[in-house]
N, C-alpha and C. Protein backbone atom coordinates (compact mmCIF):
# COMPACT_ATOMS: atom_id res chain seq x y z
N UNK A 1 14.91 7.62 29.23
CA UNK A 1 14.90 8.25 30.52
C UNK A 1 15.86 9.44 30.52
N UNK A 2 16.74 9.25 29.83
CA UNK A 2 17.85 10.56 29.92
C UNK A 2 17.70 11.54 28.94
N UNK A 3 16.82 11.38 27.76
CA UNK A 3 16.12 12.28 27.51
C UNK A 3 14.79 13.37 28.24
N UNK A 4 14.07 12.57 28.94
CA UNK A 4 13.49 13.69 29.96
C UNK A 4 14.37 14.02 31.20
N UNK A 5 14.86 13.73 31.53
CA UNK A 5 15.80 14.31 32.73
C UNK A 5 16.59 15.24 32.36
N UNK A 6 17.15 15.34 31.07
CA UNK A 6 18.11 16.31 31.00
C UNK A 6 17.29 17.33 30.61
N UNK A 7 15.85 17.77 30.48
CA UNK A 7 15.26 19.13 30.23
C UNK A 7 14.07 19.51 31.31
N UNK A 8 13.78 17.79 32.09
CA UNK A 8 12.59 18.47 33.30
C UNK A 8 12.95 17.55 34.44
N UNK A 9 13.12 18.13 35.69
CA UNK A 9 13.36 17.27 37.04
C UNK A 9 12.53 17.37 37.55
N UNK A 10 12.01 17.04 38.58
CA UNK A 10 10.55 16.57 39.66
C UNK A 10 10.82 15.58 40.48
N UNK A 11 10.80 15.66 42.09
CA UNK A 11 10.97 14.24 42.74
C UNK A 11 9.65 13.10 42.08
N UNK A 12 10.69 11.85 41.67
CA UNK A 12 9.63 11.00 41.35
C UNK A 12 9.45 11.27 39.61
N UNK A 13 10.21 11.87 39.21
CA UNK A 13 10.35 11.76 37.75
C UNK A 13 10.70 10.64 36.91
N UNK A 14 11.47 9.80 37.52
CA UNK A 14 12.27 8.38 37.13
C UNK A 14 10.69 7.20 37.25
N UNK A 15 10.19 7.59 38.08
CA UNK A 15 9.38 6.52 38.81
C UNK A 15 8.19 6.43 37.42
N UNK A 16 7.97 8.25 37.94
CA UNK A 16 6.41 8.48 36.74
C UNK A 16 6.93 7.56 34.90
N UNK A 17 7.79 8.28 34.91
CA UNK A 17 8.23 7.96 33.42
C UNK A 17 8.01 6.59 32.99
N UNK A 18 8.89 5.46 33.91
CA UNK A 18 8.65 4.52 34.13
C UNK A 18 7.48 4.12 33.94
N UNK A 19 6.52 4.17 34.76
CA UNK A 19 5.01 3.45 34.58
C UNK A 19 4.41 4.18 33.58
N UNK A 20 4.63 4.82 33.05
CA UNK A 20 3.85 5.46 31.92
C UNK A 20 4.87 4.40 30.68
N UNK A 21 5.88 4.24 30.78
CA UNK A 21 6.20 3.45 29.63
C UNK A 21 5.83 1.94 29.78
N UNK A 22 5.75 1.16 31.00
CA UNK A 22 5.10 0.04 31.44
C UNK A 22 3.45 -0.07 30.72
N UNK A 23 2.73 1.64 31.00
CA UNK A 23 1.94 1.17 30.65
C UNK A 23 1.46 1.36 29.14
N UNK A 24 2.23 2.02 28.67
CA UNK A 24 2.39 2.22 26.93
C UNK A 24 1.88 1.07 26.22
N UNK A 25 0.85 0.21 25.17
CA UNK A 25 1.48 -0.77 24.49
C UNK A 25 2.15 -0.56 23.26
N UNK A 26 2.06 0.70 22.44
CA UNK A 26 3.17 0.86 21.71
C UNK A 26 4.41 0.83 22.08
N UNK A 27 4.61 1.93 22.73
CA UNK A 27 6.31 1.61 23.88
C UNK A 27 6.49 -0.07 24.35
N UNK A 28 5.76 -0.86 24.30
CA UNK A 28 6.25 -2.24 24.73
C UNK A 28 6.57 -2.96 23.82
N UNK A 29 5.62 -2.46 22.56
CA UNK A 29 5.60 -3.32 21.32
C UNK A 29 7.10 -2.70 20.44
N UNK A 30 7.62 -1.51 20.63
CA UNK A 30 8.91 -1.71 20.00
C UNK A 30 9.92 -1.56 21.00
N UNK A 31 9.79 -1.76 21.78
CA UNK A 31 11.17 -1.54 23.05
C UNK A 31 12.13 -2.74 22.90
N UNK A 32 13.15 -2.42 22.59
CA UNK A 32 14.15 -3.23 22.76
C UNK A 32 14.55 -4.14 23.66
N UNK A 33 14.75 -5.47 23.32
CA UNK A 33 14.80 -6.26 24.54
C UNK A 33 16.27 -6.96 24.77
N UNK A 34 17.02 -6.77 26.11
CA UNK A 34 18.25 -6.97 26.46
C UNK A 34 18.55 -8.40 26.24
N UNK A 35 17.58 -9.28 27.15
CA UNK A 35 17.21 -10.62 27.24
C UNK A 35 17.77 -11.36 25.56
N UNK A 36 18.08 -12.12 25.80
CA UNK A 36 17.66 -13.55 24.54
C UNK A 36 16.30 -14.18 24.36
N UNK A 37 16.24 -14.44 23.01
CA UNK A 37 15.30 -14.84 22.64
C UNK A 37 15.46 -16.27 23.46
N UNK A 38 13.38 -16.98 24.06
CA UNK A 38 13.63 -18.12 24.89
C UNK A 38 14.44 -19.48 24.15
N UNK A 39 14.97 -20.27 24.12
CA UNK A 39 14.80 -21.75 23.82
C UNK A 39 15.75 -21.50 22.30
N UNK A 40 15.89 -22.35 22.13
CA UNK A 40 16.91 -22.84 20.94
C UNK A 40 16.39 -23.54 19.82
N UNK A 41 17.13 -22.42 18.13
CA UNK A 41 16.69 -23.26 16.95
C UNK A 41 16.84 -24.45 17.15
N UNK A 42 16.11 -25.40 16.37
CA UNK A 42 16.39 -26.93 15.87
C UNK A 42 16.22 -27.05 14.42
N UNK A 43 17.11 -27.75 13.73
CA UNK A 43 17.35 -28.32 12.47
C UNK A 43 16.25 -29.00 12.03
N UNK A 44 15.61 -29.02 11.02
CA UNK A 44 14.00 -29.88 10.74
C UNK A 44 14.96 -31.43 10.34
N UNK A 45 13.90 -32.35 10.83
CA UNK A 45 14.76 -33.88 10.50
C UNK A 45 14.51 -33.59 9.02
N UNK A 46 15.92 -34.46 8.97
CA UNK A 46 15.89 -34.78 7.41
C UNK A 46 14.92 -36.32 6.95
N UNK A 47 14.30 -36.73 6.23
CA UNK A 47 14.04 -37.54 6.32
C UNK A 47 14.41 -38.67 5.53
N UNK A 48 14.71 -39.81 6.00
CA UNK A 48 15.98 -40.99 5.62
C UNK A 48 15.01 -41.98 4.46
N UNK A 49 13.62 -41.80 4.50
CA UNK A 49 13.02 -43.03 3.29
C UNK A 49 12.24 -42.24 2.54
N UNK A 50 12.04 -42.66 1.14
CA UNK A 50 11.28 -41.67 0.31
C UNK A 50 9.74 -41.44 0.21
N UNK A 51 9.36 -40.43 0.16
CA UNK A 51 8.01 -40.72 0.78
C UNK A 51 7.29 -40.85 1.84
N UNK A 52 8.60 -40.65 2.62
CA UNK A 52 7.91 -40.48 4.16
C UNK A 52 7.27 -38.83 4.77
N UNK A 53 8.16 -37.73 4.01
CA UNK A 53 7.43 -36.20 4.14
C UNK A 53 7.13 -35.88 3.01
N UNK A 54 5.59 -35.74 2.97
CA UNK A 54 4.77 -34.82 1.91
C UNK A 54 4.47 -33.63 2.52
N UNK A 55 4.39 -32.95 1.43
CA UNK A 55 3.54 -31.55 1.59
C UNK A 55 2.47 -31.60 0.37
N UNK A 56 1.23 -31.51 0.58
CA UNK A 56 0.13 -31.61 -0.08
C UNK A 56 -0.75 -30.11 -0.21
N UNK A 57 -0.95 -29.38 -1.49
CA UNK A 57 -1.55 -28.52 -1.16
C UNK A 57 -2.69 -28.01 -2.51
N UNK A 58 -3.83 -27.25 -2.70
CA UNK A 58 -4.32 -27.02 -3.71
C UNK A 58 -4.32 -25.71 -4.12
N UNK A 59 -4.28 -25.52 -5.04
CA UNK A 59 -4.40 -24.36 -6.18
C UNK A 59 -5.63 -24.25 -6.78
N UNK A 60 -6.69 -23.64 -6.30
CA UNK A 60 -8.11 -23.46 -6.51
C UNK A 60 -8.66 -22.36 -7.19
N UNK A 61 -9.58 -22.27 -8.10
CA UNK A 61 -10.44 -21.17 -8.43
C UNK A 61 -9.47 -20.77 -9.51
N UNK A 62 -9.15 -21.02 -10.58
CA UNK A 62 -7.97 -20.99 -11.89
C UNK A 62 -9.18 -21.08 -13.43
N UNK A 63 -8.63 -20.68 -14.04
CA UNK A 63 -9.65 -20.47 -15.13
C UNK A 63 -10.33 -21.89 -15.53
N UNK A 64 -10.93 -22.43 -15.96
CA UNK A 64 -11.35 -23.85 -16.94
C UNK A 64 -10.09 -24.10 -17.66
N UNK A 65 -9.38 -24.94 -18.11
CA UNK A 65 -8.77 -25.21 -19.10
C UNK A 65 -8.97 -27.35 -18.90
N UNK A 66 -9.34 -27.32 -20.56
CA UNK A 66 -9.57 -28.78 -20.39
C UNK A 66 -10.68 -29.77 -19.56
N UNK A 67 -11.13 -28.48 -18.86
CA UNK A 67 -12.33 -29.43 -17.81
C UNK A 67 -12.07 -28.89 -16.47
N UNK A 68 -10.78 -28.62 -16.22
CA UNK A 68 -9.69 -28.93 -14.93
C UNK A 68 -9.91 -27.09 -14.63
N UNK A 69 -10.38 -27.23 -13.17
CA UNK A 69 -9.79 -25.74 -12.97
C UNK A 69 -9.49 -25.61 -11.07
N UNK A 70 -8.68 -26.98 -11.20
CA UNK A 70 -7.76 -27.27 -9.84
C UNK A 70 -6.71 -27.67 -9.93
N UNK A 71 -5.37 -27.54 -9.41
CA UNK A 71 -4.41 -28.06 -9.32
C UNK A 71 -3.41 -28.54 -8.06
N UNK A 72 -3.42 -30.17 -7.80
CA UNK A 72 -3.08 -30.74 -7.07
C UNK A 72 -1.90 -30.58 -6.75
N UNK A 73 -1.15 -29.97 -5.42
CA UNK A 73 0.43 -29.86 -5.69
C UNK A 73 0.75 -30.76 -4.24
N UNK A 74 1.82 -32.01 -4.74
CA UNK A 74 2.34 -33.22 -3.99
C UNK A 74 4.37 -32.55 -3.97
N UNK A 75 4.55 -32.39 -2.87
CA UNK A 75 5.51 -31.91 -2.31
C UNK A 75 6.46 -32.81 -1.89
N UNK A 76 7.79 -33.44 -2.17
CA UNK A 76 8.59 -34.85 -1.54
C UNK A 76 9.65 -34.01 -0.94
N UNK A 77 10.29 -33.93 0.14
CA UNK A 77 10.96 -33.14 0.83
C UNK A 77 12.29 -33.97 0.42
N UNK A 78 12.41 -35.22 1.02
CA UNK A 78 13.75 -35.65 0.58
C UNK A 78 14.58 -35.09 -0.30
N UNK A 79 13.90 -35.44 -1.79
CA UNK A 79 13.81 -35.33 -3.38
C UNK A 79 14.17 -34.17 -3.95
N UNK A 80 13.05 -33.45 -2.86
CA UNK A 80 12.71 -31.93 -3.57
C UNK A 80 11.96 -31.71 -4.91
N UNK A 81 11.25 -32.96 -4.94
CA UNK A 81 10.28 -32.81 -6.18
C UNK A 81 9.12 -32.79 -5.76
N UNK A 82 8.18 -32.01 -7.03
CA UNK A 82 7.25 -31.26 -7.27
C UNK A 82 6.33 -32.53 -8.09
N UNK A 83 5.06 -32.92 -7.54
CA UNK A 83 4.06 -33.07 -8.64
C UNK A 83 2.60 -32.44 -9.18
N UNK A 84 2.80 -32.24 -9.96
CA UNK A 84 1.24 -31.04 -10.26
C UNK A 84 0.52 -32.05 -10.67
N UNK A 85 -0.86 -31.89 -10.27
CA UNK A 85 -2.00 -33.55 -10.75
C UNK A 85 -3.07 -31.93 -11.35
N UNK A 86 -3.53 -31.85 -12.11
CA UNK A 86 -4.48 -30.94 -12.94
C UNK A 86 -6.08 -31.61 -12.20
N UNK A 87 -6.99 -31.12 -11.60
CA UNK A 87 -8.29 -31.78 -11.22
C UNK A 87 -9.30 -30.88 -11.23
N UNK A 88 -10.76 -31.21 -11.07
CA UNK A 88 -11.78 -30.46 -10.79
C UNK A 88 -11.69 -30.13 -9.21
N UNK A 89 -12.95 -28.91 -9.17
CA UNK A 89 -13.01 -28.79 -7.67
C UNK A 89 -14.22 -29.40 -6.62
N UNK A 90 -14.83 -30.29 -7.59
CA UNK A 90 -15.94 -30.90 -7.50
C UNK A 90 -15.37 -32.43 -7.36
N UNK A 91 -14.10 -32.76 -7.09
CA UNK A 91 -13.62 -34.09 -7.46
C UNK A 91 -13.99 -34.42 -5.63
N UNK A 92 -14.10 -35.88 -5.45
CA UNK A 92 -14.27 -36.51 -4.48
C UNK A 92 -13.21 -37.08 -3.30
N UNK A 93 -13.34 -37.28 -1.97
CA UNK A 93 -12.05 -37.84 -1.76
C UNK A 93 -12.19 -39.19 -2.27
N UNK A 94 -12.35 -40.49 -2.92
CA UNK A 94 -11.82 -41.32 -3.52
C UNK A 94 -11.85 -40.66 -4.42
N UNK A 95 -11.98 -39.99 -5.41
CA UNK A 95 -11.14 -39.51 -6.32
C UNK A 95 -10.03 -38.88 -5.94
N UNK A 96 -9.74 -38.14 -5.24
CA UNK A 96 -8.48 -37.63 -5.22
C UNK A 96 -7.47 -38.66 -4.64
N UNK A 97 -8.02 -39.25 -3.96
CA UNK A 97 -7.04 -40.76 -3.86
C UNK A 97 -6.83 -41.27 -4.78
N UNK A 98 -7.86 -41.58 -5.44
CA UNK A 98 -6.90 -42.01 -6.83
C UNK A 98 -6.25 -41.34 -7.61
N UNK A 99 -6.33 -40.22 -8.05
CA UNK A 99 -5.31 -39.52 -8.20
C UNK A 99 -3.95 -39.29 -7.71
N UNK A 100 -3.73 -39.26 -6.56
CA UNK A 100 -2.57 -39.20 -5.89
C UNK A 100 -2.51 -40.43 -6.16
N UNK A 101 -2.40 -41.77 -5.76
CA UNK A 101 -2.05 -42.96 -6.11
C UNK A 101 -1.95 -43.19 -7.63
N UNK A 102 -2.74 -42.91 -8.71
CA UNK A 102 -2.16 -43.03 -9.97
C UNK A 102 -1.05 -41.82 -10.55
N UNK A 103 -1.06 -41.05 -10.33
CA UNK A 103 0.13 -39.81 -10.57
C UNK A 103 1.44 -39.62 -9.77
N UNK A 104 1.29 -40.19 -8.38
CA UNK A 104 1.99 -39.42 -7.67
C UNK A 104 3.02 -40.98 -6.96
C-alpha cells in the first residue's frame, strides 16, 4: 500500500487497492500471513510392542531377475528395520500372505 501512495493519490485509493488485492489469487497465494499457523504439532506415538506399526509397500515394474520382478518392502517402526521379500507381480493375496508370514 505505501508503495502506491507514495507516487499516485485519488480519494478511495486505499479502498481500490485493497479489493483488487482481495481479489488477486496470486496476491493471496503469496501474501504473508501475520496470524499463526491453526492447531498444534503432535509427536507420532511411539509404539511400545513389536510389530504393532508396519509400513508395507511395493516396488513394481523392475527388470526380471530370477523370476521376481517385485519387491515386497515390510517397514517395523519400533526397530527401524527393513524387510525386502523379492516376488512376482502376478502373486496372489494368499500368496503374499504367505510371504509376509514366512519372511517377515
Amino acid at each position: 500500500m505505501e508503495l502506491v501512495t507514495r507516487n499516485y493519490w485519488c480519494p478511495g485509493v486505499t479502498r481500490d487497492v485493497g479489493r483488487y488485492i482481495e481479489g488477486c489469487d496470486l496476491c493471496q497465494r503469496i501474501k504473508n500471513r501475520p496470524e499463526e499457523i491453526v492447531g498444534k504439532l503432535k509427536l507420532s506415538e511411539v509404539p511400545e510392542k513389536l510389530w504393532t506399526y508396519l509400513m508395507v509397500d511395493f516396488i513394481t515394474k523392475l527388470p526380471i531377475v530370477a523370476g521376481k520382478d517385485v519387491i515386497l518392502v515390510v517397514y517395523n517402526r519400533l526397530f527401524k528395520m527393513t524387510h525386502f521379500v523379492a516376488t512376482t507381480e502376478g502373486t496372489s493375496v494368499e500368496g503374499l500372505a504367505r510371504l509376509f508370514r514366512n519372511n517377515v
